[in-house]
C-alpha atoms as a PDB file:
ATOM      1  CA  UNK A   1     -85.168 -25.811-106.484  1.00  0.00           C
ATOM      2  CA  UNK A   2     -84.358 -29.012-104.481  1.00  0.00           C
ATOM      3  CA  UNK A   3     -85.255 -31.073-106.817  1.00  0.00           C
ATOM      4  CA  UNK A   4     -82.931 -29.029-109.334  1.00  0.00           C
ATOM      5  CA  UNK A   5     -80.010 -29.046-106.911  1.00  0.00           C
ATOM      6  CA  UNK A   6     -80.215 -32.632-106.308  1.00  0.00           C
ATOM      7  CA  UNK A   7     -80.003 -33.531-109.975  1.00  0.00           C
ATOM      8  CA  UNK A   8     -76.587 -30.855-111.428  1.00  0.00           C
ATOM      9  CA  UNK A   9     -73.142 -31.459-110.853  1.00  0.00           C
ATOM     10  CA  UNK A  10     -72.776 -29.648-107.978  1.00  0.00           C
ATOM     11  CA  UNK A  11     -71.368 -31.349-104.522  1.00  0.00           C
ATOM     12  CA  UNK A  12     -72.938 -28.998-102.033  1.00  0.00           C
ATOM     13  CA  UNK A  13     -76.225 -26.634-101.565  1.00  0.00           C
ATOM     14  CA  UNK A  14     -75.665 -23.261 -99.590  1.00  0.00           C
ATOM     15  CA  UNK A  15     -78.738 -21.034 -98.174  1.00  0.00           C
ATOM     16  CA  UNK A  16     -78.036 -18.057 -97.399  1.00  0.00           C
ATOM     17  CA  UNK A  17     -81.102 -17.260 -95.407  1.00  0.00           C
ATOM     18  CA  UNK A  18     -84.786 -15.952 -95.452  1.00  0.00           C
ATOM     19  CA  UNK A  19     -85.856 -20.223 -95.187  1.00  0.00           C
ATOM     20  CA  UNK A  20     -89.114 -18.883 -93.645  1.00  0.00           C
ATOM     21  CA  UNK A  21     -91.495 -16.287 -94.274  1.00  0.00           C
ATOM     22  CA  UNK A  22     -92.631 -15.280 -91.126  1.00  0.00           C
ATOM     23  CA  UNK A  23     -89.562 -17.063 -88.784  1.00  0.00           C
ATOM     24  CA  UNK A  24     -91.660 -18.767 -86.609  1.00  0.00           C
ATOM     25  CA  UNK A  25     -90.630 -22.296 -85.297  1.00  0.00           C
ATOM     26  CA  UNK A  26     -93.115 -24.177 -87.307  1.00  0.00           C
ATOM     27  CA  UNK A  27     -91.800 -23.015 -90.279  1.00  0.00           C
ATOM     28  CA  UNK A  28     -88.105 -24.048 -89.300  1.00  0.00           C
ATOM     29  CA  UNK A  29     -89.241 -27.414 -88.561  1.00  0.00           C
ATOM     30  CA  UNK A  30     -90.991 -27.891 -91.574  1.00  0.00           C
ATOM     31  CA  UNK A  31     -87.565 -26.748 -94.484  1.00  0.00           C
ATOM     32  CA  UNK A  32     -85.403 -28.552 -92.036  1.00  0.00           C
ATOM     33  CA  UNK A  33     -87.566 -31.684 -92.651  1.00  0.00           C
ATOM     34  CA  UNK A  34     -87.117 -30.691 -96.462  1.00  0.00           C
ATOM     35  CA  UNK A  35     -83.729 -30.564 -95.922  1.00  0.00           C
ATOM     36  CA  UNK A  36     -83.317 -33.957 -94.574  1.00  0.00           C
ATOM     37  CA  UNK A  37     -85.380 -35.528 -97.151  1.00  0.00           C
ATOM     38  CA  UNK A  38     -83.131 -33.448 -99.836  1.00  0.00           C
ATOM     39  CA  UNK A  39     -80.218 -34.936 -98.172  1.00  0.00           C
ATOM     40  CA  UNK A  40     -81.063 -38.224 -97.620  1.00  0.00           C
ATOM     41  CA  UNK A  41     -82.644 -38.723-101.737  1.00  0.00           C
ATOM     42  CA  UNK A  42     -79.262 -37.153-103.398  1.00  0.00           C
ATOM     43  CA  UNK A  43     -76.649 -37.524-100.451  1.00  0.00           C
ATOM     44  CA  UNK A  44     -75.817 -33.524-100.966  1.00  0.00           C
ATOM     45  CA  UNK A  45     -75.165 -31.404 -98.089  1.00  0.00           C
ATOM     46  CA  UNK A  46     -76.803 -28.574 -97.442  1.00  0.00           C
ATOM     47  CA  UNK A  47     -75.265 -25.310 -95.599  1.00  0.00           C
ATOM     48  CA  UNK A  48     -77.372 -22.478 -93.878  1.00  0.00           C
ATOM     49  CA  UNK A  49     -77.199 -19.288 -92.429  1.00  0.00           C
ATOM     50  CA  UNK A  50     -80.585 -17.123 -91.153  1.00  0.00           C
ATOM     51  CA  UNK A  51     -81.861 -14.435 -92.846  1.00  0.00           C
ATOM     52  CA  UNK A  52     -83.992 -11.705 -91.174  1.00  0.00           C
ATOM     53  CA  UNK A  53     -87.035 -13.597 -92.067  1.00  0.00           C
ATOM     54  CA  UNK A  54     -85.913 -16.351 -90.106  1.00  0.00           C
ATOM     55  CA  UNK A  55     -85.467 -14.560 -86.715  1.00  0.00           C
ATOM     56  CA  UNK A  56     -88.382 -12.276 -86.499  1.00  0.00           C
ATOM     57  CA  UNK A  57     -89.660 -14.710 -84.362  1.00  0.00           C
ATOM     58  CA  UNK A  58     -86.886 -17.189 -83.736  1.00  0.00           C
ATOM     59  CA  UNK A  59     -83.975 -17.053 -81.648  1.00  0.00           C
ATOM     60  CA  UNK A  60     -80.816 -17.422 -82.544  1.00  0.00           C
ATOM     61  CA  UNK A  61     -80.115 -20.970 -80.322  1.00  0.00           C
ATOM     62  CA  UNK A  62     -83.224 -22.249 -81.938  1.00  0.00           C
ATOM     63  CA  UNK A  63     -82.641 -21.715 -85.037  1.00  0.00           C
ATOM     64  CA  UNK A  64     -78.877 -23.415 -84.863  1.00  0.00           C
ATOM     65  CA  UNK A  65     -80.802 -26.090 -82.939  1.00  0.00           C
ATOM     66  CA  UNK A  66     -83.476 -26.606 -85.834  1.00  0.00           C
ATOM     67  CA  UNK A  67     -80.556 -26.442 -88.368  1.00  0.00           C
ATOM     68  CA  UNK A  68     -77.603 -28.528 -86.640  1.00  0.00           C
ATOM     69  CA  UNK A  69     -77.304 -31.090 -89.261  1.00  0.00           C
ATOM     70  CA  UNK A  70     -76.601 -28.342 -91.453  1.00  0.00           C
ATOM     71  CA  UNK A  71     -73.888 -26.897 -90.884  1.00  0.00           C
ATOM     72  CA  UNK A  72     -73.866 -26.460 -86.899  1.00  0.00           C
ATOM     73  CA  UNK A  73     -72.975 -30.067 -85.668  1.00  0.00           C
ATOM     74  CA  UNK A  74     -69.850 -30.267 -88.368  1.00  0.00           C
ATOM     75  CA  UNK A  75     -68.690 -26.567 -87.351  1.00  0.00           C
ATOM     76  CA  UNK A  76     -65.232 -26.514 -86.519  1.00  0.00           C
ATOM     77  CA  UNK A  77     -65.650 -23.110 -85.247  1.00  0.00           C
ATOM     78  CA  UNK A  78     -68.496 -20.725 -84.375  1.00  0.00           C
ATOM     79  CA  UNK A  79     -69.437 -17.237 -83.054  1.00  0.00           C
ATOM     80  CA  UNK A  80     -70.662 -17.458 -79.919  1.00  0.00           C
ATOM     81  CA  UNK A  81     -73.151 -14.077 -79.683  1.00  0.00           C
ATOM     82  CA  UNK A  82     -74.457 -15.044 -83.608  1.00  0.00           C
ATOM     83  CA  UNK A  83     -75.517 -18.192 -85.898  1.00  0.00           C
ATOM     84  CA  UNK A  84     -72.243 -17.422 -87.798  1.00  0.00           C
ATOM     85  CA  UNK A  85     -69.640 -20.720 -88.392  1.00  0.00           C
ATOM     86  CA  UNK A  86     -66.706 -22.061 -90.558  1.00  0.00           C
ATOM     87  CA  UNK A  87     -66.757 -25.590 -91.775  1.00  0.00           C
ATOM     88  CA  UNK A  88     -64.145 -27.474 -93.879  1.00  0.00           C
ATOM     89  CA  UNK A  89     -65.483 -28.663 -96.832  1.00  0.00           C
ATOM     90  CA  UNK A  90     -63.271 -31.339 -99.617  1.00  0.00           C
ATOM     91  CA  UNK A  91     -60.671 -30.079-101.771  1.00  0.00           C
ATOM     92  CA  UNK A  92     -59.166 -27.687 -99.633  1.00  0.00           C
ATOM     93  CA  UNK A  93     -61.874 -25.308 -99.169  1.00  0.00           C
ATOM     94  CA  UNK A  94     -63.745 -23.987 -96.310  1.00  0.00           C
ATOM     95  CA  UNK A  95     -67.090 -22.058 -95.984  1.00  0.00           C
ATOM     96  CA  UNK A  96     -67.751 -19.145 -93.728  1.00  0.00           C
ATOM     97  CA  UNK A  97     -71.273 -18.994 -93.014  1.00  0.00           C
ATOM     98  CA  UNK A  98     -71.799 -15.191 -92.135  1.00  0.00           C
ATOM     99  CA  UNK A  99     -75.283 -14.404 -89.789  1.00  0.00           C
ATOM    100  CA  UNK A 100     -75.529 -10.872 -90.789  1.00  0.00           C
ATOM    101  CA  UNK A 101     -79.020 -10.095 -88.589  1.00  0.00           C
ATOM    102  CA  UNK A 102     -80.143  -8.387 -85.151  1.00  0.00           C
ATOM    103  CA  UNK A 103     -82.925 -10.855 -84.486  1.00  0.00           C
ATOM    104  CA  UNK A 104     -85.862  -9.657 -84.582  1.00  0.00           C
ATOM    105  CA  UNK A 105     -85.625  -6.746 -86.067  1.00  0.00           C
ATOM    106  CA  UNK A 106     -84.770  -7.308 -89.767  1.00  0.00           C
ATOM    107  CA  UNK A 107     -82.249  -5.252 -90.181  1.00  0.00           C
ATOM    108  CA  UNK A 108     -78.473  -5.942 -90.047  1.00  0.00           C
ATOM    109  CA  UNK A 109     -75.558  -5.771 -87.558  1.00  0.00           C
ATOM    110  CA  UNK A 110     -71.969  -6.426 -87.757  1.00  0.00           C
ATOM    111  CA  UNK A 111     -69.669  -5.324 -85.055  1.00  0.00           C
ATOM    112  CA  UNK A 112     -66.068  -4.685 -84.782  1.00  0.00           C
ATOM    113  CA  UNK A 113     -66.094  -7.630 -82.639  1.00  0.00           C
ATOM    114  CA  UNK A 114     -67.224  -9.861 -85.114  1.00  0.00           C
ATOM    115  CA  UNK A 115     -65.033  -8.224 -87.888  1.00  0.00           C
ATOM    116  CA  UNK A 116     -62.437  -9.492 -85.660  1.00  0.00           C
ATOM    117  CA  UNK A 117     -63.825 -12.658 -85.367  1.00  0.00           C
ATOM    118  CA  UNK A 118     -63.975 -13.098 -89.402  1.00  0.00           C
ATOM    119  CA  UNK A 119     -60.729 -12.080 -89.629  1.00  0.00           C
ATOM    120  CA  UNK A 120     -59.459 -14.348 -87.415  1.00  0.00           C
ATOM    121  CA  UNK A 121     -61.179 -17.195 -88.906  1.00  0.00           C
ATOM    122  CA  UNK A 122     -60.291 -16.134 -92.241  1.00  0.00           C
ATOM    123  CA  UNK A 123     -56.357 -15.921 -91.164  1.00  0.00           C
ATOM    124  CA  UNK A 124     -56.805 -19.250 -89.794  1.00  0.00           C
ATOM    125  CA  UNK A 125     -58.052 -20.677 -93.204  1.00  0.00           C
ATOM    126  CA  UNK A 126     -54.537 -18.981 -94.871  1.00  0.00           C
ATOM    127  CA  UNK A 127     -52.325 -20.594 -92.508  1.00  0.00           C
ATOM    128  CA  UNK A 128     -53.768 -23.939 -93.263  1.00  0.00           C
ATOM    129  CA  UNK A 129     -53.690 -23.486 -96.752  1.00  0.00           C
ATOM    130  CA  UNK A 130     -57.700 -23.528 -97.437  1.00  0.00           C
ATOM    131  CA  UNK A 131     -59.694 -21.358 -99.683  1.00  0.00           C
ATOM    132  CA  UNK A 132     -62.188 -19.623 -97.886  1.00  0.00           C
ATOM    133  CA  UNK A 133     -65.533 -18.672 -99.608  1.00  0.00           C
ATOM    134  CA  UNK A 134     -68.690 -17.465 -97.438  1.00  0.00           C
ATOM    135  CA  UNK A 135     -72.271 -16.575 -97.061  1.00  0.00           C
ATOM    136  CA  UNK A 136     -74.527 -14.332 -95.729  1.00  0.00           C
ATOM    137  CA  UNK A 137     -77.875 -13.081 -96.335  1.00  0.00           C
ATOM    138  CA  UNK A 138     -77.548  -9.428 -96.374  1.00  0.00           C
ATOM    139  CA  UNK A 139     -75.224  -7.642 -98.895  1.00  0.00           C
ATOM    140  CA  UNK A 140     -71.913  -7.172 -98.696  1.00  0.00           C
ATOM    141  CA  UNK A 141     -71.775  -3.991-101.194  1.00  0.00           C
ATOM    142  CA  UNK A 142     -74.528  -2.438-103.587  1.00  0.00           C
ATOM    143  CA  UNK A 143     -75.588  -4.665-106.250  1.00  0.00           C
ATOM    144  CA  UNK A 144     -76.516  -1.676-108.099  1.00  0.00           C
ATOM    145  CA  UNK A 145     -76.032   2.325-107.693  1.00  0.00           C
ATOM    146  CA  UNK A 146     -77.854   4.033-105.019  1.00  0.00           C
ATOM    147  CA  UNK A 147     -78.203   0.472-103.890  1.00  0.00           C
ATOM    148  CA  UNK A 148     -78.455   1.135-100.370  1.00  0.00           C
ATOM    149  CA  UNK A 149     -80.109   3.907-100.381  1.00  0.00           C
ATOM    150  CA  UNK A 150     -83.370   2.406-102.233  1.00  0.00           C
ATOM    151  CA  UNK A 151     -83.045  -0.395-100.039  1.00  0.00           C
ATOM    152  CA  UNK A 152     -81.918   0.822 -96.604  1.00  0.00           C
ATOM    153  CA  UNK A 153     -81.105  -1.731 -94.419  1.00  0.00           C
ATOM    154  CA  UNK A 154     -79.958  -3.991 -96.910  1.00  0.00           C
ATOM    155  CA  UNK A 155     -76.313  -3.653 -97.919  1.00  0.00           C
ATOM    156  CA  UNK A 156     -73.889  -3.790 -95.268  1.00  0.00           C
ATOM    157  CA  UNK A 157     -70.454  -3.072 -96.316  1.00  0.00           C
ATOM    158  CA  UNK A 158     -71.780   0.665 -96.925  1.00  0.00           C
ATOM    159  CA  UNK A 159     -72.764   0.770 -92.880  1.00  0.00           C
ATOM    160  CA  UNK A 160     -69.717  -1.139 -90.963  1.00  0.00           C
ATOM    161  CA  UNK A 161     -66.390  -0.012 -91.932  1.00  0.00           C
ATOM    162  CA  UNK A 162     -63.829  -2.171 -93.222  1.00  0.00           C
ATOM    163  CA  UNK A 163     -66.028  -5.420 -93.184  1.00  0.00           C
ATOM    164  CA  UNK A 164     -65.666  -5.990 -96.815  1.00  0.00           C
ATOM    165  CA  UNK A 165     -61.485  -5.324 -96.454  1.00  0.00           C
ATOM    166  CA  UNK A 166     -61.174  -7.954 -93.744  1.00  0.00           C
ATOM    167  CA  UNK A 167     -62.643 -10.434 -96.033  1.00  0.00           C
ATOM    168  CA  UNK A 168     -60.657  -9.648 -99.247  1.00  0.00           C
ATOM    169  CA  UNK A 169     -57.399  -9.388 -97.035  1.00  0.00           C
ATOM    170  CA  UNK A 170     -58.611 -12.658 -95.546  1.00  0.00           C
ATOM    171  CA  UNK A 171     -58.504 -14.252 -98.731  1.00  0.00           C
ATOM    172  CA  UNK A 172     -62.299 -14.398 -99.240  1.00  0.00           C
ATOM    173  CA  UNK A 173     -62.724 -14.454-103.017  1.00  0.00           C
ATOM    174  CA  UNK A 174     -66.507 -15.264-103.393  1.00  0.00           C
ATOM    175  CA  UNK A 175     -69.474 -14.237-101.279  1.00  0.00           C
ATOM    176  CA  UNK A 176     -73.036 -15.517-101.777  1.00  0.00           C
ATOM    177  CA  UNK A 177     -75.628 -13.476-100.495  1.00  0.00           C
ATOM    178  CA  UNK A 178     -79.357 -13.555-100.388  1.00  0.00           C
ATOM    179  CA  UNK A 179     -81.592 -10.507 -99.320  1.00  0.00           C
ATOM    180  CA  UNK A 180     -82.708  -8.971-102.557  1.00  0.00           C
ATOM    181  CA  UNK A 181     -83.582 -12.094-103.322  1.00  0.00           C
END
């Protein structure tokens, strides 16, 4: 996939999360090394965000640790009780990079607090005249009917209320997501 990524037109690589299997640290160590090698070859960023794989066993400050140089150290803001963070990118846009998890247990968790931090960020992105776009790893609505139901746990637009209105209303047009894989 790197190797793909590296060679197309495109000017920036997102991943929104499950980077490890089994989210321990060794594992983190070992994509971010990808990552910098991927980097340095093609001189394409690259933009993460943790799935549940990636905290079963790793915390939330080590994995923004382990990932800084992508995404966390050119943040210009961030959510202090998740991995979540916006970042400017050229042309006028800006990514939202969504953490979607409750480490360590797979599953999701959005709050009202953090709908309110989105939507702040996202009215933010308005008054400055950016396009915001974002990523997460868990769904944002069902992919497919009885969606959520087959895979419980998985979508969460059906679970917190008004998550996926605060984004449109914030201007968020696209959403990459990752969990179904």
């Amino acid at each position: 996939f790197l190797e793909a990524a590296g060679t197309n037109e495109s000017e920036y690589v997102i991943f929104p999360g499950d980077l490890a299997d089994r989210g321990i640290k060794e594992e983190a160590d070992y994509v971010a090394g990808l990552f910098r090698e991927f980097e340095a070859k093609y001189n394409k960023p690259i933009y993460v965000v943790p799935g549940n794989h990636d905290l079963m066993k790793t915390t939330v400050a080590e994995f923004r640790e382990i990932y800084a140089e992508f995404g966390y150290n050119e943040a210009i803001a961030k959510h202090d009780k998740t991995a979540s963070y916006v970042v400017d990118l050229a042309n006028g846009y800006r990514l939202l990079a969504i953490d979607s998890n409750t480490p360590g247990t797979g599953k999701h968790s959005i709050d009202e607090e953090f709908v309110s931090w989105v939507t702040e960020q996202c009215n933010k992105a308005k008054a400055e005249g950016k396009k915001m776009f974002a990523m997460m790893h868990h769904n944002l609505l069902e992919h497919f009917i009885l969606g959520s139901t087959i895979h419980s746990g998985g979508v969460v637009g059906t679970k917190v209320a008004g998550f996926a209105d605060a984004l449109a209303k914030g201007g968020v047009k696209y959403i990459f997501t990752g969990h179904t894989h």
